[in-house]
N, C-alpha and C. Protein backbone atom coordinates (compact mmCIF):
# COMPACT_ATOMS: atom_id res chain seq x y z
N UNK A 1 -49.96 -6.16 -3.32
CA UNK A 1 -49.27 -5.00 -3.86
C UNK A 1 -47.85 -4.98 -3.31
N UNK A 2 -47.18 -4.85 -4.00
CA UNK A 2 -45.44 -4.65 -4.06
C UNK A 2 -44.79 -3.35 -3.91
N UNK A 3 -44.08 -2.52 -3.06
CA UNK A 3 -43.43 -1.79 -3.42
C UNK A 3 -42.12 -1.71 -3.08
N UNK A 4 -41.53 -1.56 -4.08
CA UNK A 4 -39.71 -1.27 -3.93
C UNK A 4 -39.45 0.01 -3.16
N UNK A 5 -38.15 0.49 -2.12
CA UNK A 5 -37.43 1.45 -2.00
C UNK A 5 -37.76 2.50 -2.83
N UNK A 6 -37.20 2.30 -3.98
CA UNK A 6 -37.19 3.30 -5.19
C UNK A 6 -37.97 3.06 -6.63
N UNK A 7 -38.83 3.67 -7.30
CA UNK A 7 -39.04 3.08 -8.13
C UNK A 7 -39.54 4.72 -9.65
N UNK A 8 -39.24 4.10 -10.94
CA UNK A 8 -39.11 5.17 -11.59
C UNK A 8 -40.33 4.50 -12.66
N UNK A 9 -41.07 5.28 -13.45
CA UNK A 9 -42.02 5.08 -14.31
C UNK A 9 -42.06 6.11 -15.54
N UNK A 10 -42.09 5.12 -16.49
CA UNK A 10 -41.74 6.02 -17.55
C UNK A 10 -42.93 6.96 -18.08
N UNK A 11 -43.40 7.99 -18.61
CA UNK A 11 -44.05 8.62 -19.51
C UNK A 11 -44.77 7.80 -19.94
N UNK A 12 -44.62 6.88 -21.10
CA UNK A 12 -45.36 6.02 -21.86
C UNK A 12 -45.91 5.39 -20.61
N UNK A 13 -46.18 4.46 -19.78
CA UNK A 13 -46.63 3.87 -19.15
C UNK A 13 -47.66 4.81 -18.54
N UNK A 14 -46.74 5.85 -17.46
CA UNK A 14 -48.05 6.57 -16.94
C UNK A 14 -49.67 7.41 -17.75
N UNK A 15 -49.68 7.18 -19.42
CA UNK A 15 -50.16 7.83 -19.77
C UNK A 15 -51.01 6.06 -19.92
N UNK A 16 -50.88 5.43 -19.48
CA UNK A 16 -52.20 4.69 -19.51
C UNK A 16 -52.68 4.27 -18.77
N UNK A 17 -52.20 5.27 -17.62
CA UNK A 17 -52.66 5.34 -16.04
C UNK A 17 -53.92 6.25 -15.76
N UNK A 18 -55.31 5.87 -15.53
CA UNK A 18 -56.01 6.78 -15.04
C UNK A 18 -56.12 8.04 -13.80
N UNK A 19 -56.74 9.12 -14.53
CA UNK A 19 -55.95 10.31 -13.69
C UNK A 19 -56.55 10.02 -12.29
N UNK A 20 -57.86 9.15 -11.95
CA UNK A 20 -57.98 8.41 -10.21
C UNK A 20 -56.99 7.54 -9.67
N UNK A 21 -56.38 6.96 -10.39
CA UNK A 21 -55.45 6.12 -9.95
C UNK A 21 -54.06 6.96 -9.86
N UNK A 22 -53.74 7.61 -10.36
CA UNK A 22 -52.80 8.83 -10.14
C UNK A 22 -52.72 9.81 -8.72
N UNK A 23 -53.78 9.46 -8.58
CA UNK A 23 -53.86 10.43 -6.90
C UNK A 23 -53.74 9.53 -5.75
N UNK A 24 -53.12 8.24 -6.10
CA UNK A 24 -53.13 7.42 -5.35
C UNK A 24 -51.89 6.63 -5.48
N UNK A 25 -51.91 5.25 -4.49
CA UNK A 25 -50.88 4.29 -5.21
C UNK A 25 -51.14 3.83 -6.31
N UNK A 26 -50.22 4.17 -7.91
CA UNK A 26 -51.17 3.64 -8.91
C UNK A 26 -50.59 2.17 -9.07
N UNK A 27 -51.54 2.06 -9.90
CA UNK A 27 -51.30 0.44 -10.13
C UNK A 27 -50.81 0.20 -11.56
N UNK A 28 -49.28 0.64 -11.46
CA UNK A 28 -48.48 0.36 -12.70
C UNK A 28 -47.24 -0.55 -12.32
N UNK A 29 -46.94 -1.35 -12.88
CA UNK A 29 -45.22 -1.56 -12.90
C UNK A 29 -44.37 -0.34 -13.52
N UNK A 30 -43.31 -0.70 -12.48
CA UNK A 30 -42.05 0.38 -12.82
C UNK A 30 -41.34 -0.20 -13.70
N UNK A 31 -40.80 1.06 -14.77
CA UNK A 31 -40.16 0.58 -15.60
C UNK A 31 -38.58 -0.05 -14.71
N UNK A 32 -38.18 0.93 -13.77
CA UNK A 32 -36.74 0.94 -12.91
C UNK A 32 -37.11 0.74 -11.53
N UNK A 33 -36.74 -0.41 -11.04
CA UNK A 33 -36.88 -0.35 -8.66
C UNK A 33 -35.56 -0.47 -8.44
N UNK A 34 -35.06 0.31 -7.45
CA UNK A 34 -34.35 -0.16 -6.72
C UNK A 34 -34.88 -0.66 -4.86
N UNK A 35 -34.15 -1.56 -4.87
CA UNK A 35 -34.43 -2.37 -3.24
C UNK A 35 -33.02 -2.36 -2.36
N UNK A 36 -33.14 -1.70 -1.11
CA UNK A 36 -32.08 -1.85 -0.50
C UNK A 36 -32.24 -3.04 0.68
N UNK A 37 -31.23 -3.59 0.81
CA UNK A 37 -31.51 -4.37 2.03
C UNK A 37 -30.92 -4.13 3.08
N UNK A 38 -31.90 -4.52 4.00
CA UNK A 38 -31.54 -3.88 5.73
C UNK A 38 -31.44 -5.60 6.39
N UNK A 39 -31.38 -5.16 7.76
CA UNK A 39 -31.06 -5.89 8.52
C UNK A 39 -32.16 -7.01 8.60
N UNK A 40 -33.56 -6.38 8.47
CA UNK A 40 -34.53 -7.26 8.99
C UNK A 40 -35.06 -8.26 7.51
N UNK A 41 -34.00 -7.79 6.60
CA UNK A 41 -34.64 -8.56 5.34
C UNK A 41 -33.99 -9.90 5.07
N UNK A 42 -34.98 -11.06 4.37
CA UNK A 42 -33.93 -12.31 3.77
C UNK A 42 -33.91 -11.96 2.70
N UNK A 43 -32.11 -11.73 2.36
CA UNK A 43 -31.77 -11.62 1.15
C UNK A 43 -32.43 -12.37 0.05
N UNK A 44 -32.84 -13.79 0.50
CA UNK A 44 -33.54 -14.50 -0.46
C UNK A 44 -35.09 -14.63 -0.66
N UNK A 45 -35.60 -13.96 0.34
CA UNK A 45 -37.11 -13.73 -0.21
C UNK A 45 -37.02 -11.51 -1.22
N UNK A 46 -35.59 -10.63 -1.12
CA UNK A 46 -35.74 -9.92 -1.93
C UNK A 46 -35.03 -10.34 -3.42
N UNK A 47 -34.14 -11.36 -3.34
CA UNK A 47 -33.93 -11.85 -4.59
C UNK A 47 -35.46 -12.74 -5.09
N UNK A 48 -35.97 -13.03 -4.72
CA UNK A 48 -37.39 -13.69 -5.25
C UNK A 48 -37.95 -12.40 -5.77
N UNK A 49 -38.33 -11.27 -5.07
CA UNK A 49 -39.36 -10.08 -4.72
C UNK A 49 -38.66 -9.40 -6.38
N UNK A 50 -37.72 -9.39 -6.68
CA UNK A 50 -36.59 -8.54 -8.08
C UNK A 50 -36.93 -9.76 -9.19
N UNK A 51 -37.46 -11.22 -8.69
CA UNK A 51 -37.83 -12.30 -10.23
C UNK A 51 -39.40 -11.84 -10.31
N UNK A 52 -39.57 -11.35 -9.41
CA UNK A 52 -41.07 -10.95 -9.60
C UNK A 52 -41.74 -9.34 -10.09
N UNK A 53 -40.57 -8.92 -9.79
CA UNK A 53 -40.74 -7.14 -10.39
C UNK A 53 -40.15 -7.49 -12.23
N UNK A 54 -39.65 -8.13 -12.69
CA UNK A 54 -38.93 -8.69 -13.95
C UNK A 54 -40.02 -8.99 -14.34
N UNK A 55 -40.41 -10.68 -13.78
CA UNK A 55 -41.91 -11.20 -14.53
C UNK A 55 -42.77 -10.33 -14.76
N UNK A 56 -43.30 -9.11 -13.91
CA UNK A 56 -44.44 -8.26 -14.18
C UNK A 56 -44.09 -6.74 -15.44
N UNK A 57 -42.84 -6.86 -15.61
CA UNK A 57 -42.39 -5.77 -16.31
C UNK A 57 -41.36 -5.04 -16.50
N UNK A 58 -41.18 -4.58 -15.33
CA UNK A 58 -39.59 -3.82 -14.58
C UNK A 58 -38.67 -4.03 -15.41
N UNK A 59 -38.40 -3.23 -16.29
CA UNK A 59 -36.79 -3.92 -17.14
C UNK A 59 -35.68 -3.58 -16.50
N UNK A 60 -35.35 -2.89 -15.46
CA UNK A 60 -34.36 -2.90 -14.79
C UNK A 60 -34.38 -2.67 -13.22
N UNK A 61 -33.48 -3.40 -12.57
CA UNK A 61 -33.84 -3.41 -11.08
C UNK A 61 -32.19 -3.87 -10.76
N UNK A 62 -31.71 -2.86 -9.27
CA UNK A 62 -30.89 -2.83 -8.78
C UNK A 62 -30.92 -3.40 -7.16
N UNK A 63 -30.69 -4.35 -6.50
CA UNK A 63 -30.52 -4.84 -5.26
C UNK A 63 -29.14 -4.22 -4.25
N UNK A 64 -29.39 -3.14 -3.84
CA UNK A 64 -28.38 -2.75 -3.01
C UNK A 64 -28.06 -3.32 -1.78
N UNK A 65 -27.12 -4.17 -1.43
CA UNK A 65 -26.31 -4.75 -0.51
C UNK A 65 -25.56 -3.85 0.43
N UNK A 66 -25.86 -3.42 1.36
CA UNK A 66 -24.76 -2.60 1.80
C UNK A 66 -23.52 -3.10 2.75
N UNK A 67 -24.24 -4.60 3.53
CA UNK A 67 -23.57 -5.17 4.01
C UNK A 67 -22.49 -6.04 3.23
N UNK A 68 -22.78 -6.40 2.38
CA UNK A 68 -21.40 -7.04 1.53
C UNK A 68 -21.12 -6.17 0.15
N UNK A 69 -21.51 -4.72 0.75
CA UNK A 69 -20.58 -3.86 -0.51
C UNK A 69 -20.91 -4.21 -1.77
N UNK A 70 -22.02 -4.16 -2.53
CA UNK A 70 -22.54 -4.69 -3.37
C UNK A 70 -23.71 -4.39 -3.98
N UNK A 71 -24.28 -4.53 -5.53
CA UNK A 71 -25.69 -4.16 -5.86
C UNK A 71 -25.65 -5.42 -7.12
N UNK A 72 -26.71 -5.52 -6.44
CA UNK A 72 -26.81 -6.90 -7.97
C UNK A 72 -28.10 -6.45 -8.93
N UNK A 73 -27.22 -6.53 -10.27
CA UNK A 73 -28.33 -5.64 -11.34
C UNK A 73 -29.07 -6.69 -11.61
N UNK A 74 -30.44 -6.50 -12.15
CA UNK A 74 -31.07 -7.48 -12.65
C UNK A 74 -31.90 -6.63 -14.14
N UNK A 75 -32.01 -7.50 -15.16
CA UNK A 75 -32.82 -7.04 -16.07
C UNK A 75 -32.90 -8.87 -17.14
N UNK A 76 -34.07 -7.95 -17.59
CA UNK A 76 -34.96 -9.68 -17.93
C UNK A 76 -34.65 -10.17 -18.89
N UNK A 77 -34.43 -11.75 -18.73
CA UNK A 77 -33.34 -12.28 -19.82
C UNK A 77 -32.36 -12.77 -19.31
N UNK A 78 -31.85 -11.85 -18.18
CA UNK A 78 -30.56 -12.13 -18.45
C UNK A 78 -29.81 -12.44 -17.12
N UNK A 79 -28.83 -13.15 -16.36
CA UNK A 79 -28.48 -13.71 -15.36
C UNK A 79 -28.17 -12.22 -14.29
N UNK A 80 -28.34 -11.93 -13.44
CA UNK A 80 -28.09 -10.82 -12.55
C UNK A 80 -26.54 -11.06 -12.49
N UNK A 81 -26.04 -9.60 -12.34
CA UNK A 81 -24.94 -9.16 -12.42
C UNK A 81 -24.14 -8.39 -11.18
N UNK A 82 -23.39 -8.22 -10.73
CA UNK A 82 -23.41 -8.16 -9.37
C UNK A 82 -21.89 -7.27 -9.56
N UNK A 83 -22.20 -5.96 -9.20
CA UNK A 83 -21.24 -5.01 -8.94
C UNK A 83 -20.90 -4.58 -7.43
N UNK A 84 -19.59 -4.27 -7.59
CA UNK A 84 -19.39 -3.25 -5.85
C UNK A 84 -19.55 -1.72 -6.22
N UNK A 85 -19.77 -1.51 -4.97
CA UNK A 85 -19.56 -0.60 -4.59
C UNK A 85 -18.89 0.88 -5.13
N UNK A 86 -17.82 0.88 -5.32
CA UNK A 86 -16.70 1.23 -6.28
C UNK A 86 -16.68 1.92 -7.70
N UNK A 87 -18.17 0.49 -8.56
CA UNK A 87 -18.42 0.69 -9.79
C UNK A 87 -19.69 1.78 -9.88
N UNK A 88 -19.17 2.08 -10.91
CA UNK A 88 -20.35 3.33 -11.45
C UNK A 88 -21.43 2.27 -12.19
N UNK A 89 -23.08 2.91 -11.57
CA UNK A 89 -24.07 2.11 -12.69
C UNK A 89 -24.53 2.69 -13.44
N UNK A 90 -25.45 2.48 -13.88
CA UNK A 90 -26.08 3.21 -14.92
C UNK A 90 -27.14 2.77 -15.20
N UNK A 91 -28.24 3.85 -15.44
CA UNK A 91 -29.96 3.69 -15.74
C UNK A 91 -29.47 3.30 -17.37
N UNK A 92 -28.85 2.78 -17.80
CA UNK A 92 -29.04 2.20 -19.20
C UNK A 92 -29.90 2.77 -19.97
N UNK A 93 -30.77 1.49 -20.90
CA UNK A 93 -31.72 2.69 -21.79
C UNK A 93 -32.41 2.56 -21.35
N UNK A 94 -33.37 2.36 -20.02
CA UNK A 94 -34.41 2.28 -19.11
C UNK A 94 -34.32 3.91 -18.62
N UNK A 95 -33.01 4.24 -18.20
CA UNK A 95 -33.21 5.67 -17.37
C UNK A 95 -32.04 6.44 -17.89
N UNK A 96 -32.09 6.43 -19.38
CA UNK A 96 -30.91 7.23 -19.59
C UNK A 96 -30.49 8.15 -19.16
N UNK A 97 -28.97 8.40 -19.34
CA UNK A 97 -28.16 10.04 -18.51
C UNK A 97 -28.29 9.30 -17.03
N UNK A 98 -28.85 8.42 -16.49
CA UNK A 98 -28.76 8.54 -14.69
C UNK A 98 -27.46 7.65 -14.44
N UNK A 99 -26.68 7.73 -14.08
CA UNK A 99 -25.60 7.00 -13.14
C UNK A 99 -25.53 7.53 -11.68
N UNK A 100 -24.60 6.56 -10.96
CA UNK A 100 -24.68 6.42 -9.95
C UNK A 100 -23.33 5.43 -9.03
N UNK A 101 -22.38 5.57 -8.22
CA UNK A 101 -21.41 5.14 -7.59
C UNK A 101 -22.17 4.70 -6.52
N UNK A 102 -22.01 4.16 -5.59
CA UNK A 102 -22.97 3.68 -4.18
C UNK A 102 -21.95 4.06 -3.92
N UNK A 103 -20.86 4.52 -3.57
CA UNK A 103 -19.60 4.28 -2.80
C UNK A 103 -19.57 5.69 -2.44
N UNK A 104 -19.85 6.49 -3.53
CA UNK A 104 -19.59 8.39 -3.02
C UNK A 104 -20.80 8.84 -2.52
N UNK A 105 -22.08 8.00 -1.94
CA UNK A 105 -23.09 8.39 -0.92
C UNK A 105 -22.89 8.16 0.25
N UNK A 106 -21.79 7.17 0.48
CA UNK A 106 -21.69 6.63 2.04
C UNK A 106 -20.51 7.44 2.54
């Protein structure tokens, strides 16, 4: 079992979640994770951990860097994308209306 930092689940999904598994950790993929990385993590076993939240479903996933000022987007298909700090993101059509600056939390 996997869990991201952050993770968001849509409506449609949770409704084919049983209401026992609901009182618990359920056992869905998120539609949205975000993963921050700390000190004790290899960047390259959480870039593996974000090809593996993709393969299972996740259409969008954000890797927050804080040490090199940075979040690298990922969504499936398509080559990860790698913003600072600075830039505004956005829950796209995964989490519409949500944006987000990393830069005006710190």
């Amino acid at each position: 079992m996997r869990a991201p930092d952050v993770a968001w689940v849509s409506h449609e999904r949770l409704t084919n979640v049983s209401s026992d598994d609901l009182k618990k950790f359920a056992h869905v993929c998120p539609d949205f994770v975000i993963d921050l990385v700390s000190e004790s993590d290899e960047l390259r076993e959480l870039q593996d951990k974000m090809s593996k939240w993709l393969n299972n479903g996740v259409r969008l996933g954000w890797l927050v860097n804080p040490f090199q000022q940075q979040t690298t987007i990922y969504r499936p298909d398509q080559e990860p994308e790698i913003k600072p700090f600075n830039k505004r993101l956005s829950g796209e059509d995964v989490l519409s209306g949500f944006e987000l600056t990393i830069s005006e939390l710190l």
